[in-house]
N, C-alpha and C. Protein backbone atom coordinates (compact mmCIF):
# COMPACT_ATOMS: atom_id res chain seq x y z
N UNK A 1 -47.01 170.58 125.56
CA UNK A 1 -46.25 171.55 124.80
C UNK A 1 -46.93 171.79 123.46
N UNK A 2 -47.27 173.08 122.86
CA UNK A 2 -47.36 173.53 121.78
C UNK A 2 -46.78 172.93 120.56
N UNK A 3 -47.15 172.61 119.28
CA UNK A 3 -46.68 171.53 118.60
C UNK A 3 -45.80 172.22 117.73
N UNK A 4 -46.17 173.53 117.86
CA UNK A 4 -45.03 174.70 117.10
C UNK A 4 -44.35 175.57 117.86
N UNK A 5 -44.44 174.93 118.74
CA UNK A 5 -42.93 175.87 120.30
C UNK A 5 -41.57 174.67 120.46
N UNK A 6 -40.89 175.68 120.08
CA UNK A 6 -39.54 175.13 119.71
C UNK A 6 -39.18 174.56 121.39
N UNK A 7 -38.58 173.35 121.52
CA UNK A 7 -38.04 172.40 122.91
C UNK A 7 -37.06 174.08 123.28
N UNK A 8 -36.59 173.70 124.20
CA UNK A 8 -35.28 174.92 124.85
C UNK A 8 -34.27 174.66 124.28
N UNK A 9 -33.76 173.44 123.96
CA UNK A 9 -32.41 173.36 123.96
C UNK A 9 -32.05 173.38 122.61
N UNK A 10 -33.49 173.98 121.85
CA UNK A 10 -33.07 173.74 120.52
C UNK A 10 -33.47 175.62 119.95
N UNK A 11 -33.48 176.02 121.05
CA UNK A 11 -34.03 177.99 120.29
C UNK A 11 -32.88 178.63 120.23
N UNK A 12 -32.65 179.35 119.54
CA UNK A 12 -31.07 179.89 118.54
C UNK A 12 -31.20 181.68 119.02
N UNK A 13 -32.46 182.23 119.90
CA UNK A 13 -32.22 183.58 120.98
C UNK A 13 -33.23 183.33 121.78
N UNK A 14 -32.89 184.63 122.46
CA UNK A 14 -33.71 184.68 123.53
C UNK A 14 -35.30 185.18 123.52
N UNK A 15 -35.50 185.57 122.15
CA UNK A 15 -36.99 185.47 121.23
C UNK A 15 -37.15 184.35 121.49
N UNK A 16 -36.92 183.42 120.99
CA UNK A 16 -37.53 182.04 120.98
C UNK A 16 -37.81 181.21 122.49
N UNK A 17 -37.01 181.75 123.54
CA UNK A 17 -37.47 181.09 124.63
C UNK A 17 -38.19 181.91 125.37
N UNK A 18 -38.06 182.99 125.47
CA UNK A 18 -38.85 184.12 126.12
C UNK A 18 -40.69 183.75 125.36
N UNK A 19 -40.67 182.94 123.90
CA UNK A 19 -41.87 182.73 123.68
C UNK A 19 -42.46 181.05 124.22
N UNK A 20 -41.49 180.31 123.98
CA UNK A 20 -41.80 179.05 124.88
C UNK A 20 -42.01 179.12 126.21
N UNK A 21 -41.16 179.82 127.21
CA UNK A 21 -42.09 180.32 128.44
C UNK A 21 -43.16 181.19 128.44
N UNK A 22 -44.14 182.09 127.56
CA UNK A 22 -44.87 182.53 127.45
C UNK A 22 -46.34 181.54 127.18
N UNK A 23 -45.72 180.30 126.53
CA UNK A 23 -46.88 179.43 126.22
C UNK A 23 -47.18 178.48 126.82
N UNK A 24 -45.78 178.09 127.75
CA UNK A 24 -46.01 177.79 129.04
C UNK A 24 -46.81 177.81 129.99
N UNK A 25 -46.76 179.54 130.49
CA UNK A 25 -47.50 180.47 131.38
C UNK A 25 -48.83 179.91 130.39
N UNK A 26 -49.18 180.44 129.67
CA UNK A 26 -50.83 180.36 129.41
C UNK A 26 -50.98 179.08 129.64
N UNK A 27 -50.31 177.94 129.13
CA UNK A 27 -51.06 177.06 129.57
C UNK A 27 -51.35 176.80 131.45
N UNK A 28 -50.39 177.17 131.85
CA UNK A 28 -49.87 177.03 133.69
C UNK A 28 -51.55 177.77 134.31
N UNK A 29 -51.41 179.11 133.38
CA UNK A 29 -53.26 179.22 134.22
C UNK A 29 -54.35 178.86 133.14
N UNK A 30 -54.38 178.37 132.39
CA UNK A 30 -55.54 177.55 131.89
C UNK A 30 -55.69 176.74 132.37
N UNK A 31 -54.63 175.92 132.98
CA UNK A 31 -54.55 174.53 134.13
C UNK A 31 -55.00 175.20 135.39
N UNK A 32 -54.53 176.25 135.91
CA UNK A 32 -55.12 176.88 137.18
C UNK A 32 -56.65 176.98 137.07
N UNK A 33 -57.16 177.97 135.90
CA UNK A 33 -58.62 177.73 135.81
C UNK A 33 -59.29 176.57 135.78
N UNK A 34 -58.80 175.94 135.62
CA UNK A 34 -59.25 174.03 135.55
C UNK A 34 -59.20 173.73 136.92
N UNK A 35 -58.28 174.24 137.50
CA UNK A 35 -58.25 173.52 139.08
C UNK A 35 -59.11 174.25 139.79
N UNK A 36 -59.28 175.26 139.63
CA UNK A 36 -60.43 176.36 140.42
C UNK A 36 -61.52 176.08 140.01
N UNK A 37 -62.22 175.68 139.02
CA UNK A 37 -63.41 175.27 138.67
C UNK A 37 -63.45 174.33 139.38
N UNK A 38 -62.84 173.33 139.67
CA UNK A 38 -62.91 171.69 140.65
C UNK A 38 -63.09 172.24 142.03
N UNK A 39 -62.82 173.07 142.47
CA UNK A 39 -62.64 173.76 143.51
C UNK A 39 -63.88 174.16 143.80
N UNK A 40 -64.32 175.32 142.63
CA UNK A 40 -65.68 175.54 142.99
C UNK A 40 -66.83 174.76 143.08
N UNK A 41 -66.67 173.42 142.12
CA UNK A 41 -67.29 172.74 142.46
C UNK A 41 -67.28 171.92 143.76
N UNK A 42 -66.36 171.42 144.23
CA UNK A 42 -66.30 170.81 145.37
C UNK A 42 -67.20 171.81 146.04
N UNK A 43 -67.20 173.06 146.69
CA UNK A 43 -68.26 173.59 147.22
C UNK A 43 -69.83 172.94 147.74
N UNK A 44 -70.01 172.37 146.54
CA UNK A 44 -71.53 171.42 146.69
C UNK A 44 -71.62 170.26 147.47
N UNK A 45 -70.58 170.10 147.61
CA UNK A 45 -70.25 168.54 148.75
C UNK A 45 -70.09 168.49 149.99
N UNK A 46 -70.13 170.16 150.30
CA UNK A 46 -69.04 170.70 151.83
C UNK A 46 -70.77 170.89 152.43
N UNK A 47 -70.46 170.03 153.66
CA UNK A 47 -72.18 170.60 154.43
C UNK A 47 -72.14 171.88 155.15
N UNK A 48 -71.03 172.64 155.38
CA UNK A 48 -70.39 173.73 156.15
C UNK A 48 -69.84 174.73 155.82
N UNK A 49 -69.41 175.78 155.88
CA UNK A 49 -68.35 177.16 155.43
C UNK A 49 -67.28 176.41 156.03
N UNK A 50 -67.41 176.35 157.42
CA UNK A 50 -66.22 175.43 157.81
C UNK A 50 -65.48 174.42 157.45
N UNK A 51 -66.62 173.63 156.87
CA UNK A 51 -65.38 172.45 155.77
C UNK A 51 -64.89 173.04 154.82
N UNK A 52 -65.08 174.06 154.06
CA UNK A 52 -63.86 174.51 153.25
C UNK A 52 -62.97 174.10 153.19
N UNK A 53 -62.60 174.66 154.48
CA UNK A 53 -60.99 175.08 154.96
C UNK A 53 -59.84 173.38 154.81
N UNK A 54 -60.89 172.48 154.94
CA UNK A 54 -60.41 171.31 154.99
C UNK A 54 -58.43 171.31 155.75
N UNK A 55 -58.05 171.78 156.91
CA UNK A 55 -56.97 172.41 156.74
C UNK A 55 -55.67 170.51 156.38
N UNK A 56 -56.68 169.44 157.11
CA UNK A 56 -55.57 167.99 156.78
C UNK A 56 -55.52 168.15 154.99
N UNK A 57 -56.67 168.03 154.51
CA UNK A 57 -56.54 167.83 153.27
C UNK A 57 -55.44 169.06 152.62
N UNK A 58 -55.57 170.36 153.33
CA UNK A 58 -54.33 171.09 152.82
C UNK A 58 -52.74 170.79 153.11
N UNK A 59 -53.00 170.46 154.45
CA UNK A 59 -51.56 170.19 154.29
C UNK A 59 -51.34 168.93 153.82
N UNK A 60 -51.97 167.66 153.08
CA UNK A 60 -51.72 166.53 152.40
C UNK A 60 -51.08 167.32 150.88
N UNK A 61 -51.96 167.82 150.52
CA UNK A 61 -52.05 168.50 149.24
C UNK A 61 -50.25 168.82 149.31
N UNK A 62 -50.00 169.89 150.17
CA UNK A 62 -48.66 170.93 150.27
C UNK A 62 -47.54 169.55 150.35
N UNK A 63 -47.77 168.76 151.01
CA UNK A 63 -46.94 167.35 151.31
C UNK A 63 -46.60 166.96 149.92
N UNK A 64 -47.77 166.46 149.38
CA UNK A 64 -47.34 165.76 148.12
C UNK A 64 -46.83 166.54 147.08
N UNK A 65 -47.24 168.07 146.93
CA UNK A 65 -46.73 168.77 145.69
C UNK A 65 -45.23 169.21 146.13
N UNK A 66 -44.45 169.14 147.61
CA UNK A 66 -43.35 169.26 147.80
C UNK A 66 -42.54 168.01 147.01
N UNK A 67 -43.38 166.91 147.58
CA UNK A 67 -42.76 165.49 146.95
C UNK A 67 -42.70 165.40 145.84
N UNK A 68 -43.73 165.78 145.10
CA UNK A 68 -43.84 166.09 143.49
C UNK A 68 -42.56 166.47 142.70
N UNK A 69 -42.36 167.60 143.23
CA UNK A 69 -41.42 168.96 142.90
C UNK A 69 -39.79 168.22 142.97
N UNK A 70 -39.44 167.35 144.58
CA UNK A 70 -38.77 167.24 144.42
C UNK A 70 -37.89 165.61 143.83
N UNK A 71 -38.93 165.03 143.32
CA UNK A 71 -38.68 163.78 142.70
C UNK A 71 -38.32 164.53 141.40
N UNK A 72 -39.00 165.50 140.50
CA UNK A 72 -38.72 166.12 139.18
C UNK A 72 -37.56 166.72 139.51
N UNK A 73 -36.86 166.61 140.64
CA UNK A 73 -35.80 167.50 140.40
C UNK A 73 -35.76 169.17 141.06
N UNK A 74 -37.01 169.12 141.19
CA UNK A 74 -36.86 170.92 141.38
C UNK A 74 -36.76 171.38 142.84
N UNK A 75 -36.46 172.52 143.16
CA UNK A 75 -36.89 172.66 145.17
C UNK A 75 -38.51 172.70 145.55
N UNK A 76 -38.29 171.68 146.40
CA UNK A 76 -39.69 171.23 147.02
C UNK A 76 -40.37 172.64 147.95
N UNK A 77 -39.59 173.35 148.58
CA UNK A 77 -39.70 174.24 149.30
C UNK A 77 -40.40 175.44 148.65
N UNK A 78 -39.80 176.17 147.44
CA UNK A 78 -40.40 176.94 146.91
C UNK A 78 -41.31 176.18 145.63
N UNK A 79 -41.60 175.37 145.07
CA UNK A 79 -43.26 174.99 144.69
C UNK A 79 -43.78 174.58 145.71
N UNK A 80 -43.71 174.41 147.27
CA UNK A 80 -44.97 174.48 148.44
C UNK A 80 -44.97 175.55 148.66
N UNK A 81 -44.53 176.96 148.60
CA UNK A 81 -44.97 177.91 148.83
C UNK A 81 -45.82 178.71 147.58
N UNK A 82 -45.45 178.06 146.52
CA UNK A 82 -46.43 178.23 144.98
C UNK A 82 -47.67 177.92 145.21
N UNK A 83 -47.27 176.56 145.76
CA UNK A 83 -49.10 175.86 146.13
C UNK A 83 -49.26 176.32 146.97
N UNK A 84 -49.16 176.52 148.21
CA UNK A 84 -49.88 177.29 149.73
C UNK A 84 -50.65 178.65 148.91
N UNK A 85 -49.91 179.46 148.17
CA UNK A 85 -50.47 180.74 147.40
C UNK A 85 -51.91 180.03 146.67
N UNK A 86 -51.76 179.32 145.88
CA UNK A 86 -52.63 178.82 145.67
C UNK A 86 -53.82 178.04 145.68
N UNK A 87 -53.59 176.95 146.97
CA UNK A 87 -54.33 177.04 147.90
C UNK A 87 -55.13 177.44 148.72
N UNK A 88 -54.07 178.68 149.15
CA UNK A 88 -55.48 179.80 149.95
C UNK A 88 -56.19 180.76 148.83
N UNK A 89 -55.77 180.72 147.61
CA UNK A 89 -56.46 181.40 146.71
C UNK A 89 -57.40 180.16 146.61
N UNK A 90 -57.28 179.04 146.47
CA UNK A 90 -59.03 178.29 145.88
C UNK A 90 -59.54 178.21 147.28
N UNK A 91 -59.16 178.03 148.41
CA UNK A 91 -59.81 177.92 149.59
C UNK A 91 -60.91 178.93 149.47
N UNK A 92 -60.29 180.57 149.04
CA UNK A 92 -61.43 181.71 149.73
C UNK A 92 -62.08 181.76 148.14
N UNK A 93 -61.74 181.06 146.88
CA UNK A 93 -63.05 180.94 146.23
C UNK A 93 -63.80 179.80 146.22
N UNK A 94 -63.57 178.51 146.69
CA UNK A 94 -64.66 177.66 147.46
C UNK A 94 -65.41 178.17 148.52
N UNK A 95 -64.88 179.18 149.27
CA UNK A 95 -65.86 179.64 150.29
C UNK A 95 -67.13 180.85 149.88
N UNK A 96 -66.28 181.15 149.21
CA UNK A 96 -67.30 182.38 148.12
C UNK A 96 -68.15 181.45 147.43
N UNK A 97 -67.84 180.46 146.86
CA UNK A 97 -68.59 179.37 146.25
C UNK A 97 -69.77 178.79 147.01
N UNK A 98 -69.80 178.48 148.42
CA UNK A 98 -70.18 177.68 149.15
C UNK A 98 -71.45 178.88 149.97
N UNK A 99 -70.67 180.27 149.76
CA UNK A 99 -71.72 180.93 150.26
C UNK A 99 -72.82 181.59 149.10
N UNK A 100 -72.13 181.52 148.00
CA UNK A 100 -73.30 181.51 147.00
C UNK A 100 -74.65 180.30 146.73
N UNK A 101 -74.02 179.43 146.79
CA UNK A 101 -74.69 178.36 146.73
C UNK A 101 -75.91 177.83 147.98
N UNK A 102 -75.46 178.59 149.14
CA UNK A 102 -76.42 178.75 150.26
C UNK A 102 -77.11 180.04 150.51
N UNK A 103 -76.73 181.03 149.46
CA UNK A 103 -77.02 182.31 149.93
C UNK A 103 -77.04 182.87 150.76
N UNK A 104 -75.98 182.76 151.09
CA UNK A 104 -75.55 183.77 152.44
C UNK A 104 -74.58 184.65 151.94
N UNK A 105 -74.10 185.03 150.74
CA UNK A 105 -73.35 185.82 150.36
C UNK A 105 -73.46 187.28 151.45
C-alpha cells in the first residue's frame, strides 16, 4: 500500500476510495508486468513450442490461486477465472517469446 493512500475504512468520500482503488490497480499490473516478464523468461528453459503450454503446471497454478483466494476469504471461483484470463494471456506471450528466441517468428 501507498504510504499516502488513506486504509478504506478510514476515507470520509467516495474521492478518497475511488483513489485507493486506483493505486491499487496500478500496482495489480505493475505486479502483472513482473509476472509476464518471468514468463517470458521462462521461454529459455522450454526445449519446445509445445512445452509452453505446460497444461499440469496450469491447472496446479488455477488450483492453488483458487485456494489462495479462498483462505483470504474471497470466491475462489471467480479469482480462477481472473487467473485462467491470465494465464492464457502469459501462455501466448511465452510462446511468442519462445518463437522469438528460436526464430521462427
Amino acid at each position: 500500500m501507498d504510504h499516502n493512500q488513506i486504509p478504506p475504512e478510514r476515507c470520509a468520500n467516495l474521492d478518497e476510495i475511488r483513489a485507493g482503488m486506483d493505486a491499487i490497480d496500478r500496482e495489480i499490473v505493475a505486479l502483472i508486468t513482473q509476472r509476464v516478464a518471468y514468463v517470458r523468461a521462462a521461454a529459455a528453459f522450454k526445449e519446445s513450442s509445445a512445452g509452453v503450454a505446460a497444461p499440469e503446471r496450469v491447472a496446479a497454478v488455477l488450483k492453488t490461486r483458487r485456494e489462495w483466494a479462498e483462505a483470504a476469504g474471497l470466491n475462489g471461483g471467480v479469482i480462477e477465472g481472473l487467473y485462467r484470463e491470465l494465464v492464457a494471456y502469459c501462455v501466448s506471450e511465452e510462446h511468442k517469446q519462445w518463437l522469438a528466441d528460436h526464430n521462427q517468428a
